[in-house]
Protein backbone atom coordinates (compact mmCIF):
# COMPACT_ATOMS: atom_id res chain seq x y z
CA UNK A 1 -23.09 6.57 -61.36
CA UNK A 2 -25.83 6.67 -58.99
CA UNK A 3 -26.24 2.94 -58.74
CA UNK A 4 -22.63 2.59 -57.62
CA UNK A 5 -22.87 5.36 -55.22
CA UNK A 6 -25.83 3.02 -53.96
CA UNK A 7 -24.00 0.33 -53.91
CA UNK A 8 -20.80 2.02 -52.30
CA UNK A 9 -23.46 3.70 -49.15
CA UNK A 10 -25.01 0.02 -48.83
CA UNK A 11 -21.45 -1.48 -48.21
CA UNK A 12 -20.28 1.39 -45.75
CA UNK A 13 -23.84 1.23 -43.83
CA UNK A 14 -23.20 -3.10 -43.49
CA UNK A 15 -19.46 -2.27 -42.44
CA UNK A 16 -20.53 0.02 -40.15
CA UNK A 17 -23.03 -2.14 -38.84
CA UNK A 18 -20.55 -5.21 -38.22
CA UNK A 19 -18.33 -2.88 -36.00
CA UNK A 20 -20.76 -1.85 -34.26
CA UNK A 21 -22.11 -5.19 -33.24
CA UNK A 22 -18.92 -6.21 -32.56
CA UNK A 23 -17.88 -3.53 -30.44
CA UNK A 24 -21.18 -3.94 -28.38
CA UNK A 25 -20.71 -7.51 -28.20
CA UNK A 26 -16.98 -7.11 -26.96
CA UNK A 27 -18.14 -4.39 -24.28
CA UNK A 28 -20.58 -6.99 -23.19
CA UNK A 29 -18.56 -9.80 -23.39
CA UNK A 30 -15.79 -7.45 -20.84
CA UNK A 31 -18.66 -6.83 -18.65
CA UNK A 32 -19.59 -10.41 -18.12
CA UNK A 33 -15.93 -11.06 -17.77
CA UNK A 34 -15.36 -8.29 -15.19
CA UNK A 35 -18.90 -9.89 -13.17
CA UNK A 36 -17.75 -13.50 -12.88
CA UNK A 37 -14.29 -12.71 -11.92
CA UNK A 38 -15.09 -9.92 -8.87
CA UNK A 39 -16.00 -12.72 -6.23
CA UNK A 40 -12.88 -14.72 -6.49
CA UNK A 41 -10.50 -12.28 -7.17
CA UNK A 42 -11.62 -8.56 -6.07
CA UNK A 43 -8.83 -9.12 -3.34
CA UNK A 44 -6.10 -10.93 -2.83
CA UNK A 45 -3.88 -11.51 0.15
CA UNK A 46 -0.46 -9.63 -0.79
CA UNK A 47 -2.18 -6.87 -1.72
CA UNK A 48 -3.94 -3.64 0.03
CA UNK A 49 -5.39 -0.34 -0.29
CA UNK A 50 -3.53 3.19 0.54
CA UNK A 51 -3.69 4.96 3.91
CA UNK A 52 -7.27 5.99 4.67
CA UNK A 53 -9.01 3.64 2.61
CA UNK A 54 -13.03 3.52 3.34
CA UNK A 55 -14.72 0.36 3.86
CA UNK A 56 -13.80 -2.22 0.61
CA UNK A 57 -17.25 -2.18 -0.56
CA UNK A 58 -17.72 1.47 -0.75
CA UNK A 59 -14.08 1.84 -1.59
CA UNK A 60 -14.89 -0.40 -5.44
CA UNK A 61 -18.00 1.70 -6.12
CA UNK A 62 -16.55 5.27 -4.67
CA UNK A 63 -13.03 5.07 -6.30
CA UNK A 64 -13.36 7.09 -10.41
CA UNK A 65 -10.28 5.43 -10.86
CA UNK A 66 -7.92 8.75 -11.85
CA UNK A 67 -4.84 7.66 -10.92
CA UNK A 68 -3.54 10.61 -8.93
CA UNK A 69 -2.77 8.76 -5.70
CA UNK A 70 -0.51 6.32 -8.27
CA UNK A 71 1.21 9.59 -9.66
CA UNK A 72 1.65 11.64 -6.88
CA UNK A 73 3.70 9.37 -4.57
CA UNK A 74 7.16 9.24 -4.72
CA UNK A 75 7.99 6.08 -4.15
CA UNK A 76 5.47 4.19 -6.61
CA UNK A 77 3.94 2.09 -4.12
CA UNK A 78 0.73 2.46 -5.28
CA UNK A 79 -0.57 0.53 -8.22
CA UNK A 80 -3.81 0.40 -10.63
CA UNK A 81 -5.34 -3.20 -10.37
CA UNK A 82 -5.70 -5.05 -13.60
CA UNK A 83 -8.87 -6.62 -15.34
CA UNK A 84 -8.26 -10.09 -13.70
CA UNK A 85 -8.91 -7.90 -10.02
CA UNK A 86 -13.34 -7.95 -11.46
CA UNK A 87 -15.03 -4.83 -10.25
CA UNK A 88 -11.66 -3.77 -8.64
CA UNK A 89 -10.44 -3.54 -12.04
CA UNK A 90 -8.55 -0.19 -12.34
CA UNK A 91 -8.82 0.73 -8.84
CA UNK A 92 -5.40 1.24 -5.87
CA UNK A 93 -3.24 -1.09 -4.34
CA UNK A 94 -0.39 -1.56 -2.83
CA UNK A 95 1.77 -4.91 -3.07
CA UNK A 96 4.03 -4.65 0.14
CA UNK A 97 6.51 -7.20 -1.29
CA UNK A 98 7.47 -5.29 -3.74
CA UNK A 99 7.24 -1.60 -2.87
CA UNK A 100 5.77 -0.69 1.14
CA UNK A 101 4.19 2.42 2.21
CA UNK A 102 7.08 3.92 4.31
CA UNK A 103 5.85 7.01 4.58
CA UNK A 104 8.60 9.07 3.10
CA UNK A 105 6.23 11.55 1.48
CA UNK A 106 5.76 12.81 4.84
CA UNK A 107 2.32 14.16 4.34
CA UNK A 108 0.50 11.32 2.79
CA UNK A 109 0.08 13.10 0.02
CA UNK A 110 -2.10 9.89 -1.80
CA UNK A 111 -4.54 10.60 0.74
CA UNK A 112 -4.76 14.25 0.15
CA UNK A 113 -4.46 14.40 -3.96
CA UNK A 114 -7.94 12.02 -3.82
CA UNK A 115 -10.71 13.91 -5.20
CA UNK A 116 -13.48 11.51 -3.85
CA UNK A 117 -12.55 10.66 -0.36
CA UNK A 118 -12.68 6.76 -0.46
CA UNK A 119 -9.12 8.02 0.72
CA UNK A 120 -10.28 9.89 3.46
CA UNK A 121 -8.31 12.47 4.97
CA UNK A 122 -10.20 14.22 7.31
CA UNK A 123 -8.97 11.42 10.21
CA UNK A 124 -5.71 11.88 9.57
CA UNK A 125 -5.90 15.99 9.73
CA UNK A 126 -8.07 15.81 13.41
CA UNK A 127 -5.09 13.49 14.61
CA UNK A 128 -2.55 16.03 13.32
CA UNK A 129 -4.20 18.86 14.87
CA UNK A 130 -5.16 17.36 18.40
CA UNK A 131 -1.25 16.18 18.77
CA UNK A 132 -0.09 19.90 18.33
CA UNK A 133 -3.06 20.72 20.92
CA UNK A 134 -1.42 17.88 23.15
CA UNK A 135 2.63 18.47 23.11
CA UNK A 136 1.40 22.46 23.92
CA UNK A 137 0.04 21.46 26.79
CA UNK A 138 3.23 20.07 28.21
CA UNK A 139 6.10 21.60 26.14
CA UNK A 140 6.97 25.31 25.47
CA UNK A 141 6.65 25.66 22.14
CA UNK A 142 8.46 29.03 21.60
CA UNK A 143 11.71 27.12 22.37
CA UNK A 144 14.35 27.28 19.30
CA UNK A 145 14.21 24.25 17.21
CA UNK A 146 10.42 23.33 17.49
CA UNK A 147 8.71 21.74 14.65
CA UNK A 148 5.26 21.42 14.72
CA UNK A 149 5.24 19.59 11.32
CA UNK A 150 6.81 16.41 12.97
CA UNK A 151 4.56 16.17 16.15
CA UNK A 152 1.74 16.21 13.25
CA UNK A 153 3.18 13.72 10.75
CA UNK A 154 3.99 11.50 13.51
CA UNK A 155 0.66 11.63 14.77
CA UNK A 156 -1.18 11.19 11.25
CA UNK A 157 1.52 8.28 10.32
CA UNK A 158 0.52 6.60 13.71
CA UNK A 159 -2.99 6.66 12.42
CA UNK A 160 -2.82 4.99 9.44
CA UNK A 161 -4.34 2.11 9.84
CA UNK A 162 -4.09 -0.44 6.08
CA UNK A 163 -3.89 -3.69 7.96
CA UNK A 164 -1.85 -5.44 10.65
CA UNK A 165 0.84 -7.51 10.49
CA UNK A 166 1.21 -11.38 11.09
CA UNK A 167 4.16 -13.61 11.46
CA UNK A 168 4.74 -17.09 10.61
CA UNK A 169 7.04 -18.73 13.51
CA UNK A 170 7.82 -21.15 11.44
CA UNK A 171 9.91 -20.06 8.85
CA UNK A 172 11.07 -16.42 10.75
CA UNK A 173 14.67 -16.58 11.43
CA UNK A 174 14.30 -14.70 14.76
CA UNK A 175 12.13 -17.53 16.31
CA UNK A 176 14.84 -20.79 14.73
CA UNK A 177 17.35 -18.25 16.54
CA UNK A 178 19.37 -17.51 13.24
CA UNK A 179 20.93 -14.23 12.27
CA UNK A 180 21.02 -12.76 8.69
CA UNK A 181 23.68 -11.44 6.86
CA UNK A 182 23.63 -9.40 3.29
CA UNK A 183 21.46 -7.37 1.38
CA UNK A 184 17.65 -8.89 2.30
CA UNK A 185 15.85 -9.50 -1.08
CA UNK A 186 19.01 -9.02 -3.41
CA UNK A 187 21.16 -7.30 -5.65
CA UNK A 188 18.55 -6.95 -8.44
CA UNK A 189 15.92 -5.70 -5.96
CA UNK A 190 13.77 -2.76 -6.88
CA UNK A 191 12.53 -1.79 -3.29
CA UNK A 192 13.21 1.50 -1.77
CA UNK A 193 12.63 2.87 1.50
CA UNK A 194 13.60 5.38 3.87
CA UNK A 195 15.72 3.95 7.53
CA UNK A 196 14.33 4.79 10.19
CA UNK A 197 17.39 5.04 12.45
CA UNK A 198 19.36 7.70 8.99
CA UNK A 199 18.74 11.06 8.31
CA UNK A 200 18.02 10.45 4.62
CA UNK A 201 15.36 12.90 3.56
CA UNK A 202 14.57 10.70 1.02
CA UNK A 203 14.04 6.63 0.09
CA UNK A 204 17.02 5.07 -1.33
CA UNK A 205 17.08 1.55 -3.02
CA UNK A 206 17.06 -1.60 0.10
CA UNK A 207 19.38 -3.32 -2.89
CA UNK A 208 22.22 -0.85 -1.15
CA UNK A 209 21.69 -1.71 2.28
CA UNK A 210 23.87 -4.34 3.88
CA UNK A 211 22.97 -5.81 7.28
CA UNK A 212 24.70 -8.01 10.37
CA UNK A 213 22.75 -9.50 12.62
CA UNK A 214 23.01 -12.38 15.36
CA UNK A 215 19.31 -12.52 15.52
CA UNK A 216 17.70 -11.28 12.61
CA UNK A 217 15.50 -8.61 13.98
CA UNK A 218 14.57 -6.51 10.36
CA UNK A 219 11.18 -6.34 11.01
CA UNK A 220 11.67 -4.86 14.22
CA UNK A 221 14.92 -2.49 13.40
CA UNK A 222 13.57 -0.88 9.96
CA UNK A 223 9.61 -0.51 10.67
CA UNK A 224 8.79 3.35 10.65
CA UNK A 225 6.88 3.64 13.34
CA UNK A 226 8.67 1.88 16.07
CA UNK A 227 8.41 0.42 19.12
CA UNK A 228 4.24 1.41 19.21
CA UNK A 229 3.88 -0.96 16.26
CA UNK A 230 6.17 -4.07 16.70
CA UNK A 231 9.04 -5.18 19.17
CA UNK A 232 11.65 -7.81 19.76
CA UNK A 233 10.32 -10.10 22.67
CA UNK A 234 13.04 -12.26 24.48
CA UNK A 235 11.24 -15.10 26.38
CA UNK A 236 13.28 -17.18 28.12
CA UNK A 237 15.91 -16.76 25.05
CA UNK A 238 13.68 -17.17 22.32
CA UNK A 239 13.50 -14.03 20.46
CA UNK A 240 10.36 -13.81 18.55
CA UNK A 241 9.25 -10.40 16.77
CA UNK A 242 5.46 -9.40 18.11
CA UNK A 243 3.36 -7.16 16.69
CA UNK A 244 1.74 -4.57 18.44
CA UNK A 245 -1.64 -2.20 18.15
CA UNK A 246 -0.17 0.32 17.11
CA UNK A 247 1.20 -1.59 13.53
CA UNK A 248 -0.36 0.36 10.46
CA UNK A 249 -0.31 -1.92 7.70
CA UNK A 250 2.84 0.06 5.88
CA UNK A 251 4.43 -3.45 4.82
CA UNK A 252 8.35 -2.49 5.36
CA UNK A 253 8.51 -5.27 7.35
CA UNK A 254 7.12 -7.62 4.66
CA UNK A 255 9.03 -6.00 1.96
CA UNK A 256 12.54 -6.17 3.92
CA UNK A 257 11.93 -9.78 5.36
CA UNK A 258 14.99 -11.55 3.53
CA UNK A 259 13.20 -15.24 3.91
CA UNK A 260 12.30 -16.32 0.14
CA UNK A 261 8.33 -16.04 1.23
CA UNK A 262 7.87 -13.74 3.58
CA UNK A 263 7.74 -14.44 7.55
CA UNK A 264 5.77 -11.87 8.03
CA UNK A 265 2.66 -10.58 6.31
CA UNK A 266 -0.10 -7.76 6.22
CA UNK A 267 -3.81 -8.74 6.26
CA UNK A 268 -5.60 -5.84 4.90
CA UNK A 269 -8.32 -4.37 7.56
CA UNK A 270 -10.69 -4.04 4.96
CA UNK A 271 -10.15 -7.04 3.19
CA UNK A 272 -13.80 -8.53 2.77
CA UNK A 273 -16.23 -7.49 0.39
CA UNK A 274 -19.87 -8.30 -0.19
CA UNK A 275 -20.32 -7.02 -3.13
C-alpha cells in the first residue's frame, strides 16, 4: 500500500509540475506578446481616451484598469482596449464612430468615478467654479430661474479637451455642395446621443432621427458645444464646415457624419507615446 501511495504522490508532484511550467510559460509567452505589439498598436487613429485624460504615457502606466469609468457612463461610450492594443491592453477608449462622448451625463461622471486621476478632474472643477465666480459678476443671481449647475457644466464641457477635429474636403458633402436626406448611419445603427437644439434629458438612439438638408451641415447642427467649437463658413458660396478652438474631441460629429467613412475625424491630443 505504501508503494502505491508513492507512486500515486510521484504522479500528482510531475502533474503538478507540468501545469506549472506551462502556466509560467503561457504568462511569459502573453508578456512577450503584449511587448512586441505596444509600439505598433498602443493607439490607433479612431480611437481616444475619456475627458481629462493625462499625458498617453503616464495615462498606460497610471490607469489600474477597474473599469468604473466603462460602468458608470450612461451611454457606453467608453470601452476596455483588448490584448492586440500591447501595454494599452485593458485600459479606456472611446471609438467616436460608434458611440461619441456627448456629454449627456452632465457631470462627467467618468472623470469623477476614477480613483487614480489619469482622469483628472481637478481642471474641470476650477473651470466650473471660476464660471459661477464670472456670470456673478455681471448677472444677479437671486433672480427666479437661476441655475448655477448649467453655467458650471457648460464651463467644464467647454474644457474638455480629447482631441480636435479634422475634415476631409474631399469626400464632405457640405464642400461638393450636396444636401443629405434620411437617418445618417442607418436603420440598424446603435448610436445614441442627446440634440442639442431638444429638450431631451436624456440620449435617444440617432437610428430615430430623420434629417433634411440642402447643404448637409450635421457636423455643425448636432455638435454639443456649438458655435465655440465648429461653424458653417459660406465663402463665396462654398459652404465648408470649420473647426474651431474651442472643439473638444467629443466625436458627435464623427459619429453622425452619414458619408460611409467619415468626413470628419478626431485626432486624439495625446495621441503619441514613447513608451
Amino acid at each position: 500500500m505504501k508503494k502505491d501511495n508513492t507512486n500515486i504522490n510521484r504522479r500528482q508532484f510531475l502533474i503538478s509540475s507540468a501545469v506549472s511550467v506551462s502556466a509560467l510559460a503561457a504568462i511569459g509567452a502573453g508578456v512577450g506578446f503584449l511587448k512586441k505589439l505596444h509600439s505598433a498598436n498602443a493607439r490607433t487613429t479612431n480611437h481616444l481616451r475619456p475627458p481629462g485624460a493625462v499625458d498617453e504615457d503616464d495615462f498606460i502606466y497610471g490607469c489600474i484598469k477597474c473599469g468604473l469609468c466603462v460602468q458608470i457612463c450612461p451611454i457606453d461610450a467608453i470601452h476596455l482596449a483588448g490584448i492586440s492594443q500591447g501595454l494599452s491592453y485593458g485600459t479606456p477608449y472611446i471609438d467616436l464612430r460608434e458611440q461619441a462622448c456627448d456629454f449627456s451625463c452632465d457631470s462627467l461622471q467618468c472623470v469623477e468615478t476614477c480613483p487614480t486621476a489619469v482622469l483628472d478632474f481637478k481642471q474641470f472643477e476650477e473651470a466650473g467654479g471660476n464660471a459661477i465666480t464670472e456670470y456673478q459678476k455681471t448677472h444677479d443671481v437671486s433672480e427666479p430661474g437661476f441655475n448655477p449647475f448649467k453655467v458650471q457644466i457648460r464651463a467644464m464641457k467647454e474644457e474638455v479637451k480629447m482631441g480636435m477635429a479634422k475634415l476631409n474636403v474631399n469626400t464632405c458633402l457640405a464642400v461638393q455642395g450636396k444636401g443629405f436626406t434620411g437617418t445618417p448611419r442607418g436603420e440598424y445603427f446603435k448610436g445614441i446621443y442627446r440634440s442639442p437644439d431638444g429638450n431631451e434629458k436624456k440620449a435617444s438612439p440617432l437610428r430615430d432621427r430623420e434629417f433634411k438638408r440642402g447643404i448637409c451641415d450635421l457636423c455643425v447642427t448636432e455638435c454639443p458645444i456649438g458655435e465655440t467649437a465648429i461653424i458653417m463658413d459660406d465663402t463665396g458660396g462654398i459652404f465648408k464646415p470649420k473647426v474651431l478652438e474651442g472643439c473638444t474631441g467629443c466625436g458627435v460629429c464623427v459619429m453622425v457624419c452619414p458619408t460611409e467613412n467619415p468626413s470628419i475625424i478626431v485626432e486624439p491630443l495625446n495621441q503619441e507615446s514613447h513608451v
